[in-house]
Protein backbone atom coordinates (compact mmCIF):
# COMPACT_ATOMS: atom_id res chain seq x y z
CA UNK A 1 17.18 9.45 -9.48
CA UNK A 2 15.87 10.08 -5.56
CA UNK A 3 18.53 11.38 -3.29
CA UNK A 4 19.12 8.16 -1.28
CA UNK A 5 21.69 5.98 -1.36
CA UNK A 6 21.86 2.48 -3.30
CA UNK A 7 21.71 0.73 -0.25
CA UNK A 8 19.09 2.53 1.52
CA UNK A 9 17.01 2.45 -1.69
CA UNK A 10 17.64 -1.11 -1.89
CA UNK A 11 16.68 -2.17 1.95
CA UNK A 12 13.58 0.32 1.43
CA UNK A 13 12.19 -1.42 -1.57
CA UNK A 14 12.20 -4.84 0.24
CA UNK A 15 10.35 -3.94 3.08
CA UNK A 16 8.29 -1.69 0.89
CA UNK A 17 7.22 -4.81 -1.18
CA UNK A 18 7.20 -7.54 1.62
CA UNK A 19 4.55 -4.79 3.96
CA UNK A 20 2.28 -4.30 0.34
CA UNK A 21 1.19 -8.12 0.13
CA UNK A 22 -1.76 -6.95 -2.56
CA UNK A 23 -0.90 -7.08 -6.07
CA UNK A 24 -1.19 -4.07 -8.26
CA UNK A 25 -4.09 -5.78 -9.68
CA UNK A 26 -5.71 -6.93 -5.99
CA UNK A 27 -5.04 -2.96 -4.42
CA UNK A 28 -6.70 -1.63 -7.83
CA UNK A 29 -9.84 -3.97 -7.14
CA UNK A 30 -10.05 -2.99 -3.28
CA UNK A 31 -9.97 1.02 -3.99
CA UNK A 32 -12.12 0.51 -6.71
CA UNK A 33 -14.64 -1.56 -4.48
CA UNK A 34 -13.57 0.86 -1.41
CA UNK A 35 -14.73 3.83 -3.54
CA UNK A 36 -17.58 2.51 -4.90
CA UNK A 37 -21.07 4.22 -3.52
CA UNK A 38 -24.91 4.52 -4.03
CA UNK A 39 -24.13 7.99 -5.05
CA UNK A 40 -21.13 8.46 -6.44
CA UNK A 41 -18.54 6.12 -8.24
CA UNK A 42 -15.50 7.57 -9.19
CA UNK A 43 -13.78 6.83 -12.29
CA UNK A 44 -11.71 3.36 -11.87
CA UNK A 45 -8.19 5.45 -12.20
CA UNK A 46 -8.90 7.43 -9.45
CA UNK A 47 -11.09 5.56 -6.98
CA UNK A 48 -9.52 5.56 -3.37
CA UNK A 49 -7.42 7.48 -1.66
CA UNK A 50 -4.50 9.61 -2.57
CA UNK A 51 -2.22 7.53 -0.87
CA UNK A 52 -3.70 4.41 -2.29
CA UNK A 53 -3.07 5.60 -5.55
CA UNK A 54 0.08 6.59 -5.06
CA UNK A 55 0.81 2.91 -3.40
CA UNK A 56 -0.80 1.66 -6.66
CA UNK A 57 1.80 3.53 -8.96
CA UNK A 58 5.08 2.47 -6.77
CA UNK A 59 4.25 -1.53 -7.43
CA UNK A 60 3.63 -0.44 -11.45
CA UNK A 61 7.08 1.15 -11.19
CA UNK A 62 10.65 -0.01 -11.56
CA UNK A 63 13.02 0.54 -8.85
CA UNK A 64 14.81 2.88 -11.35
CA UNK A 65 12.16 4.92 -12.02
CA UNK A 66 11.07 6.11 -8.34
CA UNK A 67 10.52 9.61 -7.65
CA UNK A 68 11.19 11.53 -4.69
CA UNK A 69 8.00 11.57 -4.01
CA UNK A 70 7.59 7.78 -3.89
CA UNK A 71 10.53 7.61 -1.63
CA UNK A 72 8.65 10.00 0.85
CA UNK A 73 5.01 7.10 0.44
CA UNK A 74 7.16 4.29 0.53
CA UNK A 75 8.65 5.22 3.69
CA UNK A 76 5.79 6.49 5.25
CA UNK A 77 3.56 3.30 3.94
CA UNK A 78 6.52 0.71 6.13
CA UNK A 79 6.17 3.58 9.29
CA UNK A 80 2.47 3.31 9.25
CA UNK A 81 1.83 -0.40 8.12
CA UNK A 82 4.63 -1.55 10.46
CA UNK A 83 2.92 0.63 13.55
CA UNK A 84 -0.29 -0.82 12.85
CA UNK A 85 0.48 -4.15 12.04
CA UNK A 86 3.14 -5.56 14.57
CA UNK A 87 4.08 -8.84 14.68
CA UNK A 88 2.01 -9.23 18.01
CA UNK A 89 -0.88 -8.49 16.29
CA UNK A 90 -3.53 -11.16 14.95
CA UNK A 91 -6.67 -10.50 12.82
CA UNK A 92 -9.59 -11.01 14.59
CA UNK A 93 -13.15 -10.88 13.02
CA UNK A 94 -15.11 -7.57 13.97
CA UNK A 95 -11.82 -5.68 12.89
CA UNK A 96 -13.27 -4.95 9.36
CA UNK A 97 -12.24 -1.15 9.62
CA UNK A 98 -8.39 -1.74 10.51
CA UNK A 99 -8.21 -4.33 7.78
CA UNK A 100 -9.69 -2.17 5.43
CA UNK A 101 -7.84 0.69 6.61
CA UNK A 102 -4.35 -1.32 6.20
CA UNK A 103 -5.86 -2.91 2.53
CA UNK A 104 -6.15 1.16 1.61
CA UNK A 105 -2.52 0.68 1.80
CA UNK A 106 -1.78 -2.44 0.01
CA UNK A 107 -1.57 -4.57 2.91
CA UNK A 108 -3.94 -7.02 3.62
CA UNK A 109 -3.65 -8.45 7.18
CA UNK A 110 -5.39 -11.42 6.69
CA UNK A 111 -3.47 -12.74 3.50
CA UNK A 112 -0.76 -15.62 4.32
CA UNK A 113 2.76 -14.94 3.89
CA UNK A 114 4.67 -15.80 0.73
């Protein structure tokens, strides 16, 4: 088990999951798609980043079964996601890279709340 509280762990998670609006499934299509070149296509389980990847193992995991290590991407996934997507911000078209940039994450700025 990390070395975090219960509490912490717990308000962590939430945020964690309500910033990452993809679904595992959704955030496996977009680094697939993200990866995807004329001249080189990476094998499906590791197309994207590092980080995506890591994203992409957190939302196949259990609270329970978090590793330290997914305690350090899940807090640095809310820091950056939350920085670059403030509530004052809107989507606007001709902003393909930060949306892309923030769907490398598992959060898509254009998708509706739940």
């Amino acid at each position: 088990m990390p070395d975090i509280d219960a509490l912490e762990l717990d308000a962590l998670w939430e945020e964690f999951h309500r910033l990452v609006n993809m679904t595992s499934q959704e955030l496996s299509a977009w680094l697939r798609t993200e990866a995807a070149s004329e001249n080189a296509e990476q094998l499906p389980e590791h197309a994207g980043t590092a980080t995506g990847q890591h994203v992409l193992g957190i939302l196949r995991k259990r609270r329970t079964d978090l590793t330290d290590d997914d305690i350090k991407v899940m807090y640095a996934i809310v820091d950056t996601v939350g920085a670059q997507r403030r509530d004052d911000l809107e989507p606007q078209a001709g902003d393909a890279a930060w949306r892309h940039r923030l769907m490398s994450l598992g959060h898509d700025p254009l998708k509706p709340p739940e």
